[in-house]
N, C-alpha and C. Protein backbone atom coordinates (compact mmCIF):
# COMPACT_ATOMS: atom_id res chain seq x y z
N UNK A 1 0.82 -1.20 0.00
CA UNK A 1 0.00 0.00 0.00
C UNK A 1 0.86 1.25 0.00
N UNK A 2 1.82 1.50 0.49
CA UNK A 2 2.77 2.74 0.92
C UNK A 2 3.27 2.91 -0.20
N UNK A 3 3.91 1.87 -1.39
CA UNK A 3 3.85 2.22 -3.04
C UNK A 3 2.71 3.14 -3.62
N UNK A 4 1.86 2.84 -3.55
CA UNK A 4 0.55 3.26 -4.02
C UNK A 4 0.25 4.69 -3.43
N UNK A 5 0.24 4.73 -2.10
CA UNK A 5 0.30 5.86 -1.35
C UNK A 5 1.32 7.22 -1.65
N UNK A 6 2.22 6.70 -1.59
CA UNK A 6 3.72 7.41 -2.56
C UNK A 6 3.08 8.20 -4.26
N UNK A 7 2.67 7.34 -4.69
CA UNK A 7 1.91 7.44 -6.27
C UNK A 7 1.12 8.46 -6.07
N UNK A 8 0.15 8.71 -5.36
CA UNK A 8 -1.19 9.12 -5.24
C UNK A 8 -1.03 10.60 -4.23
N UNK A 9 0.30 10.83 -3.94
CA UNK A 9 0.73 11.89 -3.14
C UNK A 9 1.53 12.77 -4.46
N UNK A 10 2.30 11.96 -4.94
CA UNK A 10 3.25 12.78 -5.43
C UNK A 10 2.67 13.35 -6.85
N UNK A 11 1.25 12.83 -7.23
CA UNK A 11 0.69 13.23 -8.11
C UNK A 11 -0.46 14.42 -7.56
N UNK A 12 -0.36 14.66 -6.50
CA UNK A 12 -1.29 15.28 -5.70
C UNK A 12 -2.63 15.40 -5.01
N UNK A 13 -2.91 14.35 -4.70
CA UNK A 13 -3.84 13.64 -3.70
C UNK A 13 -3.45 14.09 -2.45
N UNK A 14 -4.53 14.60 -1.75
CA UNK A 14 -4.09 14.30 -0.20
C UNK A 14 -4.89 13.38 0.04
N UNK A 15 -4.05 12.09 1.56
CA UNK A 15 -4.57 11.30 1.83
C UNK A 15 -4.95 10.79 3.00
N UNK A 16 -6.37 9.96 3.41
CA UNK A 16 -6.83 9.61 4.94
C UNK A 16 -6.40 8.26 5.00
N UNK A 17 -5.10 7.74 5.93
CA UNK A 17 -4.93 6.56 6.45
C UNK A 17 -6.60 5.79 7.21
N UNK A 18 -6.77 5.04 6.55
CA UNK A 18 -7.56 3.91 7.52
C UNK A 18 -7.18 2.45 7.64
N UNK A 19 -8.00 2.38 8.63
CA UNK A 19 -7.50 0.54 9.33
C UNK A 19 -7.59 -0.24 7.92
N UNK A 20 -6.76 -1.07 7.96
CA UNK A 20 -6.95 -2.00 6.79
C UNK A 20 -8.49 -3.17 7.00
N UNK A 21 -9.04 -2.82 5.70
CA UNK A 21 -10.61 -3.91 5.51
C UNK A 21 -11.58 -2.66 6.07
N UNK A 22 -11.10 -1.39 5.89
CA UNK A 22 -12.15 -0.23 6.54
C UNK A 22 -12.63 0.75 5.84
N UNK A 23 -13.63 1.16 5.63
CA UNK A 23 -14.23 2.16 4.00
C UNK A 23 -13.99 3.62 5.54
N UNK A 24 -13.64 3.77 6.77
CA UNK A 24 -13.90 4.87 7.60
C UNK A 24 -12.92 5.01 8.40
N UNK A 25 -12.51 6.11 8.42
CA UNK A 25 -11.33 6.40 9.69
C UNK A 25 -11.20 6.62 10.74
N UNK A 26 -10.55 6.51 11.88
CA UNK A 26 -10.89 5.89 13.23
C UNK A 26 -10.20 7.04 14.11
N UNK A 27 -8.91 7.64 13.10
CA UNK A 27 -8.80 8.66 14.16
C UNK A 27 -9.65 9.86 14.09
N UNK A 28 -9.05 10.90 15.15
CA UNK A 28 -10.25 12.26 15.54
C UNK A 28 -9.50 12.97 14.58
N UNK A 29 -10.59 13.77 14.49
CA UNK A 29 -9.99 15.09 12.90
C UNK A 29 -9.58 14.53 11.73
N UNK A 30 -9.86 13.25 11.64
CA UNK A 30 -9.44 12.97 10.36
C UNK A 30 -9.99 13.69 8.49
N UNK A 31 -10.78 14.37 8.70
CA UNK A 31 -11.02 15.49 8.09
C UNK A 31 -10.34 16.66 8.07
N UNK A 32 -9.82 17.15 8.88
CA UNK A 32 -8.83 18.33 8.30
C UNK A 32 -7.27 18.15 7.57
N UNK A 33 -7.05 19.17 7.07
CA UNK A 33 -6.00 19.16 6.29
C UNK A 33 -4.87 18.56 7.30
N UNK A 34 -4.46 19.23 8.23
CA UNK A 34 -3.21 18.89 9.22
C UNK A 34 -3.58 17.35 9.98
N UNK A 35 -4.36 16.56 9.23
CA UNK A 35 -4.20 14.99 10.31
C UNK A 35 -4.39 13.98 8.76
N UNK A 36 -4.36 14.98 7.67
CA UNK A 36 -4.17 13.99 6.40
C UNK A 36 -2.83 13.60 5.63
N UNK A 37 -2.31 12.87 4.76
CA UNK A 37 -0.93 12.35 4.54
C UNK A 37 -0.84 13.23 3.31
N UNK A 38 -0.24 14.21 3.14
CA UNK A 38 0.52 14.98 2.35
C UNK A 38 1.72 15.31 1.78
N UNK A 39 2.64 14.52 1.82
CA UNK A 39 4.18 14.19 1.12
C UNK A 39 4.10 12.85 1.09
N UNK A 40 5.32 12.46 0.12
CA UNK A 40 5.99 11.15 -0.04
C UNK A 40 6.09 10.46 1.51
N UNK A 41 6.67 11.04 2.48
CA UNK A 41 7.38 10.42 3.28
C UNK A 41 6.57 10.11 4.85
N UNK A 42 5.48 10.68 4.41
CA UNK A 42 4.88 10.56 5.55
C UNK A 42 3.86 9.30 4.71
N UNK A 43 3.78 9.09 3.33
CA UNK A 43 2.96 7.94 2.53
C UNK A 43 4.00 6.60 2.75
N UNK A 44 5.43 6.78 2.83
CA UNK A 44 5.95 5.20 3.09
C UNK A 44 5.73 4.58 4.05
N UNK A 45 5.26 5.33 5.48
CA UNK A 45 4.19 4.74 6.45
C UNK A 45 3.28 4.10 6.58
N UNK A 46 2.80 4.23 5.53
CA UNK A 46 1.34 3.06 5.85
C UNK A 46 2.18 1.86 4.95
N UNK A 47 1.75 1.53 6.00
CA UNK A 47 2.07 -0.89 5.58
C UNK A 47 0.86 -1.39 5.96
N UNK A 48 0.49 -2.48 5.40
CA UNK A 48 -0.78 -3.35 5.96
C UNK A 48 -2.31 -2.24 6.34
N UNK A 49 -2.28 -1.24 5.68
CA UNK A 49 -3.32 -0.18 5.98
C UNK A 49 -4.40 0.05 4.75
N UNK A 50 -5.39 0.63 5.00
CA UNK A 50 -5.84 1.51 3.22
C UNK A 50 -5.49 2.96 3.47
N UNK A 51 -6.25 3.36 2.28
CA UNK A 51 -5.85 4.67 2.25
C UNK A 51 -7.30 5.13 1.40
N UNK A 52 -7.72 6.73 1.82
CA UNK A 52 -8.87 7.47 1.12
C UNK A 52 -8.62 8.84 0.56
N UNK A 53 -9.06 9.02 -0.21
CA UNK A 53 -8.55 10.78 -0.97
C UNK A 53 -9.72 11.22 -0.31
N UNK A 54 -8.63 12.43 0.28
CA UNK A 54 -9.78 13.24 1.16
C UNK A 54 -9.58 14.76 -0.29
N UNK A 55 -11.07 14.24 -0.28
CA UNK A 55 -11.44 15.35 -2.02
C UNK A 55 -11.52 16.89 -1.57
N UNK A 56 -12.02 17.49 -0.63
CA UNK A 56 -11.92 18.91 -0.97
C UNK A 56 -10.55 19.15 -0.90
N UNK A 57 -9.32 18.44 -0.33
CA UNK A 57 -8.21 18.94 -0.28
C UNK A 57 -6.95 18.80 -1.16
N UNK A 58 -8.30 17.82 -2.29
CA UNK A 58 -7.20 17.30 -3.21
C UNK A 58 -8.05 17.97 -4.68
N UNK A 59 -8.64 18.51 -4.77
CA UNK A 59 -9.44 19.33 -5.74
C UNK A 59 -10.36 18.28 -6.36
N UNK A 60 -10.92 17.19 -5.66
CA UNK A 60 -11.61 15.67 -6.47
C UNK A 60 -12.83 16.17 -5.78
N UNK A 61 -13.60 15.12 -6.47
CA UNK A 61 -14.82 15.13 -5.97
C UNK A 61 -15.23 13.26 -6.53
N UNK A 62 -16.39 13.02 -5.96
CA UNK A 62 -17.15 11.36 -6.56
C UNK A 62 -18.55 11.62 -6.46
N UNK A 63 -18.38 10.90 -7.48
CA UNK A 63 -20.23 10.89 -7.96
C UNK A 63 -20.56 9.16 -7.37
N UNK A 64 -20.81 8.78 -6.26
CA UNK A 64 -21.15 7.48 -5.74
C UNK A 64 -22.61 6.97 -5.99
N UNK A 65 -22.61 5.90 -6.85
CA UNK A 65 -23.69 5.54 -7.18
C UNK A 65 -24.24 3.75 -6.15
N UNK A 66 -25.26 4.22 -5.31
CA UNK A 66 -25.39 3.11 -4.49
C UNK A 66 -26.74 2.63 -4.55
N UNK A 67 -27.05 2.63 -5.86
CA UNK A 67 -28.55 1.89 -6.63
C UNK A 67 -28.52 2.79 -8.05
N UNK A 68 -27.81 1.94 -8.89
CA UNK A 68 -27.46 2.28 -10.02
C UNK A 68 -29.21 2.41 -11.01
N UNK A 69 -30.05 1.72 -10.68
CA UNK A 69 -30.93 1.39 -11.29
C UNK A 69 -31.57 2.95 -11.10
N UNK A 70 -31.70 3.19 -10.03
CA UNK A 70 -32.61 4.25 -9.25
C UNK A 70 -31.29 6.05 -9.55
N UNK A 71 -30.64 5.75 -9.92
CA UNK A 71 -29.40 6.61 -9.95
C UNK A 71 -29.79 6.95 -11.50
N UNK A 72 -29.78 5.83 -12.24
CA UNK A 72 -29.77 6.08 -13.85
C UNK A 72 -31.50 7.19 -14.11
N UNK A 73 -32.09 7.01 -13.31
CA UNK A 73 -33.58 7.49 -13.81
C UNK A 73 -33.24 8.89 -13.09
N UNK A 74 -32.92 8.72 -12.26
CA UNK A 74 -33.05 10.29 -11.38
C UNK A 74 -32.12 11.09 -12.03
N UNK A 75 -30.82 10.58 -12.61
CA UNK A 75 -29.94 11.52 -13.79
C UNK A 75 -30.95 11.37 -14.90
N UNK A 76 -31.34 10.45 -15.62
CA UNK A 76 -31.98 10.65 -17.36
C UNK A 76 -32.86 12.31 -16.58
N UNK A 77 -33.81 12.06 -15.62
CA UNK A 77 -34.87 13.39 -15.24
C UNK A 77 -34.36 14.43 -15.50
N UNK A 78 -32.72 14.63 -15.28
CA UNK A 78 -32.05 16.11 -14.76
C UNK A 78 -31.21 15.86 -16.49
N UNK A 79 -31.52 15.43 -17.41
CA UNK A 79 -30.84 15.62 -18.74
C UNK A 79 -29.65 14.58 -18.63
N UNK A 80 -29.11 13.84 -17.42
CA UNK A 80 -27.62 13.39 -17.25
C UNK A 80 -28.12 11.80 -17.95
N UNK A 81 -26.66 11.17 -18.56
CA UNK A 81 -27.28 10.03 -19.33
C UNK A 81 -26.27 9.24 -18.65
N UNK A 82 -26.08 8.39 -17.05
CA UNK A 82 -25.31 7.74 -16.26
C UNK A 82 -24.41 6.73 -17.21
N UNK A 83 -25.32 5.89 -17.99
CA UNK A 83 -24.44 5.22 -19.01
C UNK A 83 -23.70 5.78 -19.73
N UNK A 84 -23.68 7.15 -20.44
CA UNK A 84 -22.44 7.95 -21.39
C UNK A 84 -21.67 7.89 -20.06
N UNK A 85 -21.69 8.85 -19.38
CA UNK A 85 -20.66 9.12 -18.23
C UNK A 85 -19.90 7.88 -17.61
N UNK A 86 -20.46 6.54 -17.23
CA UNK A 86 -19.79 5.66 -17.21
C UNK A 86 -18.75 5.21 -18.19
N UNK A 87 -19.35 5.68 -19.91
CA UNK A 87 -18.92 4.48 -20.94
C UNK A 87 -18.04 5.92 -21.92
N UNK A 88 -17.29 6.54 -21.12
CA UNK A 88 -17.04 8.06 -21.73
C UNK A 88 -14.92 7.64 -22.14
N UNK A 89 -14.89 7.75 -22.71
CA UNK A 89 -13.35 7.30 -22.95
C UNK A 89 -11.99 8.07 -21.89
N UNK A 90 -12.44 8.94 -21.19
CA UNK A 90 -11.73 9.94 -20.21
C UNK A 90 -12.29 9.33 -18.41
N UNK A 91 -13.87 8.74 -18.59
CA UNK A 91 -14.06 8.17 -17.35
C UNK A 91 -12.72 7.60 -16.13
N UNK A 92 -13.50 8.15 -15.06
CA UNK A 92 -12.29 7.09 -13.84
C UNK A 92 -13.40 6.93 -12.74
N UNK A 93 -13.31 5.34 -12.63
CA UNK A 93 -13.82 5.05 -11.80
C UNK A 93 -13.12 4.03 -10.50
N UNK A 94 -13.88 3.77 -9.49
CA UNK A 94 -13.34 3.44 -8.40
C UNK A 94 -14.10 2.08 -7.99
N UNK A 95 -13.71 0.56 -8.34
CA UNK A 95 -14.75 -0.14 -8.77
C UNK A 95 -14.88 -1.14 -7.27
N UNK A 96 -15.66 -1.73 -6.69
CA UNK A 96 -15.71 -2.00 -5.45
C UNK A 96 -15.85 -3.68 -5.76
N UNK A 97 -16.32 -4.31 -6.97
CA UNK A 97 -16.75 -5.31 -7.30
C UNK A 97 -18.40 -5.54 -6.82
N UNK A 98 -19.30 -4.39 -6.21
CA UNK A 98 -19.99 -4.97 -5.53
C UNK A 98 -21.59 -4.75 -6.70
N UNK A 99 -22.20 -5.42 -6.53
CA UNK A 99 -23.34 -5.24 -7.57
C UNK A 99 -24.40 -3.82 -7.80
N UNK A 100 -24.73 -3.57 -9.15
CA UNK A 100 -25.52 -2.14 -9.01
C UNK A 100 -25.02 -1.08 -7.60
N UNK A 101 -23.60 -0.81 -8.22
CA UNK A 101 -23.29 0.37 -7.80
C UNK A 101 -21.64 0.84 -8.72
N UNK A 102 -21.72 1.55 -8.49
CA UNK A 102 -19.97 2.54 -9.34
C UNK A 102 -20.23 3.87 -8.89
N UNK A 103 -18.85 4.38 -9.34
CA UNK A 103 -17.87 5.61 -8.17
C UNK A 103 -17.28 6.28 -9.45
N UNK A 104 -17.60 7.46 -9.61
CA UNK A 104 -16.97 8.02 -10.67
C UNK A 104 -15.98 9.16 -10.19
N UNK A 105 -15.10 9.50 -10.27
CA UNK A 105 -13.79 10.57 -9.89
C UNK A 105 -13.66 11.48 -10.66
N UNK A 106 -13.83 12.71 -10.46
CA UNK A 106 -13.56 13.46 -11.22
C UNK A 106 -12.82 14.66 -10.66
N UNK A 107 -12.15 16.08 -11.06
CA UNK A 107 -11.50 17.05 -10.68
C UNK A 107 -12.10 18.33 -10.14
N UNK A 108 -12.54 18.56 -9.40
CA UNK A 108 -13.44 19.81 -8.98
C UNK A 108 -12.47 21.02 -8.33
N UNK A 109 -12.87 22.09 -9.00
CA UNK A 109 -11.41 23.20 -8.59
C UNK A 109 -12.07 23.79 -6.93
N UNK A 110 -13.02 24.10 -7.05
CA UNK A 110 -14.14 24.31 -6.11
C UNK A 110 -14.85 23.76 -5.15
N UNK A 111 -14.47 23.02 -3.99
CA UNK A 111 -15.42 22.00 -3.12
C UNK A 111 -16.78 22.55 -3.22
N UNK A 112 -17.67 21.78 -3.01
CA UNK A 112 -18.96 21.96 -2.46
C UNK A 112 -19.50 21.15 -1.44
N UNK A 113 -20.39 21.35 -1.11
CA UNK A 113 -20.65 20.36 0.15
C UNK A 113 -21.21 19.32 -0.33
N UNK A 114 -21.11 18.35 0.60
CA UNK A 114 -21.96 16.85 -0.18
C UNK A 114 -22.78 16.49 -0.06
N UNK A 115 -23.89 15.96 -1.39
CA UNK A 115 -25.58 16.22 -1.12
C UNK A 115 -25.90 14.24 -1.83
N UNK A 116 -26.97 14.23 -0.87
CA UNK A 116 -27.37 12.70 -1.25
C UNK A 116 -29.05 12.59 -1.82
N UNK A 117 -28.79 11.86 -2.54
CA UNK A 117 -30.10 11.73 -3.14
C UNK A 117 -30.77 10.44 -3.39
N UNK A 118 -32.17 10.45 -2.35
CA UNK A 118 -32.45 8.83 -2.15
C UNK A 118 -33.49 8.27 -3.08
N UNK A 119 -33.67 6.92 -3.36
CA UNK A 119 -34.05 6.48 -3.85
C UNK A 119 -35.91 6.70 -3.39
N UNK A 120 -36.59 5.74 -4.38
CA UNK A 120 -38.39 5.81 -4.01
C UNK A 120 -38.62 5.02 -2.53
N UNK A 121 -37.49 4.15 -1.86
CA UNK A 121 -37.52 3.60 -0.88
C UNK A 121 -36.69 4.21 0.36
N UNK A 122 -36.10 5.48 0.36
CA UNK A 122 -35.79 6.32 1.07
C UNK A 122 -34.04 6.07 1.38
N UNK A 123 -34.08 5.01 0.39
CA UNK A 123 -32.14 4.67 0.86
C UNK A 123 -31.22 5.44 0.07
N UNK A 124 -30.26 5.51 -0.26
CA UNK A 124 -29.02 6.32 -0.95
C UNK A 124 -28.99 6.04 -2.04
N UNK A 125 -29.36 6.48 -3.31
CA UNK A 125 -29.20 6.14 -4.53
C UNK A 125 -27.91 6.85 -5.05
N UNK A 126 -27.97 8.29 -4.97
CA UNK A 126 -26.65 8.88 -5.47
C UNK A 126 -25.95 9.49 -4.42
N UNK A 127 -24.54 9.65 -4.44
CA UNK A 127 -23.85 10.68 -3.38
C UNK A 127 -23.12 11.63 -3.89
N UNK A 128 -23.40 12.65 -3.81
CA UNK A 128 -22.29 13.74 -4.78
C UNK A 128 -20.98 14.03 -3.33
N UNK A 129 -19.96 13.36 -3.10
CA UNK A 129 -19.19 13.56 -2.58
C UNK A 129 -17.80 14.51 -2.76
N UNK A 130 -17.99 15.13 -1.22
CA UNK A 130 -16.45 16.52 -1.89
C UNK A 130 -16.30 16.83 -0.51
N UNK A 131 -17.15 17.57 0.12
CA UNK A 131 -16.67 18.49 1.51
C UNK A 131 -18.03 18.20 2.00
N UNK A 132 -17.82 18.37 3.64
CA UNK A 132 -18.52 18.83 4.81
C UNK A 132 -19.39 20.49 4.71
N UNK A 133 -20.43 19.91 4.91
CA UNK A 133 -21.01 21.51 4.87
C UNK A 133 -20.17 22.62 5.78
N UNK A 134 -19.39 22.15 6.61
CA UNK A 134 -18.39 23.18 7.39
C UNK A 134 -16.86 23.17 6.60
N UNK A 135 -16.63 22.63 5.08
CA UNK A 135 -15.49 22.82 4.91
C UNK A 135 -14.27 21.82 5.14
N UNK A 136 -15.09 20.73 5.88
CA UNK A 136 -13.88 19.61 6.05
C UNK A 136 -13.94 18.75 4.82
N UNK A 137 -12.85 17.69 4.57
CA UNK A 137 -12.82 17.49 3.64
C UNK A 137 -14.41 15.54 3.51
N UNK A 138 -14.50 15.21 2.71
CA UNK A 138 -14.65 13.89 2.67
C UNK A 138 -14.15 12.70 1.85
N UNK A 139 -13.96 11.34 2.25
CA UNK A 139 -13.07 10.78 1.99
C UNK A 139 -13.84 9.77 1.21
N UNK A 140 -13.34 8.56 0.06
CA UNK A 140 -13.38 8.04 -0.47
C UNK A 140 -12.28 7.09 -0.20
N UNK A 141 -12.41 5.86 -0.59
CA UNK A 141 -11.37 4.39 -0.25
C UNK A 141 -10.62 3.92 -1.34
N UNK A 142 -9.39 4.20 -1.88
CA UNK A 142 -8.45 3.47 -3.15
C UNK A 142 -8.14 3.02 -2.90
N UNK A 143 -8.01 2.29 -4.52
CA UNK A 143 -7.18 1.55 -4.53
C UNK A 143 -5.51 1.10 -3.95
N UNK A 144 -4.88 0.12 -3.78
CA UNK A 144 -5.62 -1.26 -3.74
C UNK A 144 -6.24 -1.68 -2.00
N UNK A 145 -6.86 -0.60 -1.53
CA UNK A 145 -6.96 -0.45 -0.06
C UNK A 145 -8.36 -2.28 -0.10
N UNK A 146 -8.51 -2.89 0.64
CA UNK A 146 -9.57 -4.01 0.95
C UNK A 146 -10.81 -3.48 1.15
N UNK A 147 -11.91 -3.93 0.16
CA UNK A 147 -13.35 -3.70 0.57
C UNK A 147 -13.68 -4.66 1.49
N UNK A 148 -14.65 -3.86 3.04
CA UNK A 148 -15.03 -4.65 4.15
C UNK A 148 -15.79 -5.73 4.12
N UNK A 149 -16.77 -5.46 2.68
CA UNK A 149 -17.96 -6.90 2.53
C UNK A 149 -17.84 -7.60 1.87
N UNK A 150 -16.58 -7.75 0.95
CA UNK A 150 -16.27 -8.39 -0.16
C UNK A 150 -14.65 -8.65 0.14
N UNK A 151 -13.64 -8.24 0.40
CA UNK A 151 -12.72 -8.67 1.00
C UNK A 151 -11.29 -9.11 0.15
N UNK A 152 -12.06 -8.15 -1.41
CA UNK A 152 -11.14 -7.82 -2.44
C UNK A 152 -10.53 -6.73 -2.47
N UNK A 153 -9.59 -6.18 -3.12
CA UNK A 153 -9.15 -4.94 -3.51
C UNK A 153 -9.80 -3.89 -4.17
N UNK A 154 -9.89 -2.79 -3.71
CA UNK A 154 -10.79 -1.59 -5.02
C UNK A 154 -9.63 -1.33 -6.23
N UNK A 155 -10.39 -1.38 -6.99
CA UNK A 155 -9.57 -1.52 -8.84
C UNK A 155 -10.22 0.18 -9.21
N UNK A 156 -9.02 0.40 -9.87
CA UNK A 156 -9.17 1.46 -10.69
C UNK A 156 -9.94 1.20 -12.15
N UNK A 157 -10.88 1.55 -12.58
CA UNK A 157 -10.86 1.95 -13.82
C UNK A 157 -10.86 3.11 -14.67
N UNK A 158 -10.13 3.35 -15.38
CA UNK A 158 -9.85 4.45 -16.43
C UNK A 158 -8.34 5.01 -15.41
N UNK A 159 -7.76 6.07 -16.13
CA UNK A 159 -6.20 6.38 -15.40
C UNK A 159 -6.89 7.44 -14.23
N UNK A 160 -6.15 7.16 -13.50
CA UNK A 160 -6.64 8.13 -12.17
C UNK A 160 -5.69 9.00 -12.26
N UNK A 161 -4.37 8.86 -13.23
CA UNK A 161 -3.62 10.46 -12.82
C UNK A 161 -4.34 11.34 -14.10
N UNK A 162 -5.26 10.71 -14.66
CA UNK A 162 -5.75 12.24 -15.75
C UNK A 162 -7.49 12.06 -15.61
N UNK A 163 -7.74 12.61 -13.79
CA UNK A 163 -8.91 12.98 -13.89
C UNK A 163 -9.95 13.84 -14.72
N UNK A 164 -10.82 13.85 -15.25
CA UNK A 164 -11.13 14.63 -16.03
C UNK A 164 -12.36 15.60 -15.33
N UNK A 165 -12.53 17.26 -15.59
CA UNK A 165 -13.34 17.45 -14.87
C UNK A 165 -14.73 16.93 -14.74
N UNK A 166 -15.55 17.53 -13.56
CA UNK A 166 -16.73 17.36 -13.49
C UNK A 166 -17.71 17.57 -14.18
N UNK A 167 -18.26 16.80 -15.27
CA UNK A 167 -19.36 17.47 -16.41
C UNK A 167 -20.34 18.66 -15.35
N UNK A 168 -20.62 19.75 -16.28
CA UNK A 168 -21.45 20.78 -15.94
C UNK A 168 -22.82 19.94 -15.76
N UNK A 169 -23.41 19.45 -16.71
CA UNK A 169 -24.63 18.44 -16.27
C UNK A 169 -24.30 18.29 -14.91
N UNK A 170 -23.77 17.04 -14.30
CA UNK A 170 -23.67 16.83 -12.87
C UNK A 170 -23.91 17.98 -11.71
N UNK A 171 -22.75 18.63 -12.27
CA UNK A 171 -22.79 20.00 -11.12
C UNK A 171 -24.26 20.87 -10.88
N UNK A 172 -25.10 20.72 -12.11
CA UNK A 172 -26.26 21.48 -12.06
C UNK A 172 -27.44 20.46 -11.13
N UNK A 173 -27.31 18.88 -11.44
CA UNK A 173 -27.91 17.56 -10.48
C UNK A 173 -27.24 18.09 -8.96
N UNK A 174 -26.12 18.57 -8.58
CA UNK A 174 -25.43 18.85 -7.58
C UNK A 174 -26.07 19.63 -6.43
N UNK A 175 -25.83 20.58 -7.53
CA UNK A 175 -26.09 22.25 -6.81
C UNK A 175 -27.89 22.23 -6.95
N UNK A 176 -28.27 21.62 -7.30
CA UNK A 176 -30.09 21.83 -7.92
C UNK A 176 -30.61 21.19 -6.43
């Protein structure tokens, strides 16, 4: 992991150490800038750990889709077509292996706060993830950090060092 960590710093990620097999971080403040991993050398530290891009501090943001079915209709409503954006040749996603759901990454110069949008059964269909309505950052789980319910590695798809920005569509599903 501390390879990877190294990678994902020096390309400019800042990053949240968590327990290894953990999508959440355990220490206090792990949201602000000063308790996140920000150089090379403080990234050859983690061994046997994961690691999360904490996005407002790394200019990212994720579009988390956690009922793809219910995700695809509520974007077609707002003009967004979830399948282009998945099947887009610049896409990066963050793949969990786990069924009807995907994580899309993209570059946001601007945090915003992070807004969820539930399904007809009141559960989480989409997550527009970036910042804390107070400005802290929020975190996401990379690769090759262990998913907790499945007990595989999270896989990259598409190159994660050439995020591409955030389609304006989205941002308007965002901010709306």
């Amino acid at each position: 992991m501390s390879t990877a960590a190294v990678e994902y710093v020096t390309a400019g990620f800042v990053l949240v150490p968590l327990p290894q097999g953990e999508k959440a971080p355990t220490h206090s403040a792990w949201n602000i800038r000063e308790r996140c991993i920000t150089d090379p050398s403080q990234a050859t530290r983690i061994n046997g750990s994961g690691v999360g891009l904490a996005h407002a501090f790394s200019g990212t943001c994720a579009v988390d889709i956690d009922d793809y079915t219910a995700a695809r209709k509520l974007l077609e409503n707002n003009g967004v077509d979830l399948d282009a954006l998945l099947a887009a040749d610049d896409a990066v996603q963050i793949a969990s292996g786990r069924e009807n759901r995907a994580k899309l990454v993209y570059r946001m110069a601007d945090p915003l706060p992070s807004k969820t949008i539930k399904n007809e059964r009141g559960k989480d269909a989409i997550n527009f993830r970036c910042a804390s309505d107070d400005g802290k950052t929020i975190q996401d789980v990379l690769p090759p950090s262990i998913h907790p319910d499945t007990g595989k590695p999270y896989e990259w798809r598409g190159d994660w060092r050439r995020l591409p920005e955030i389609p304006e569509a989205l941002l308007k599903v965002w901010r709306g």
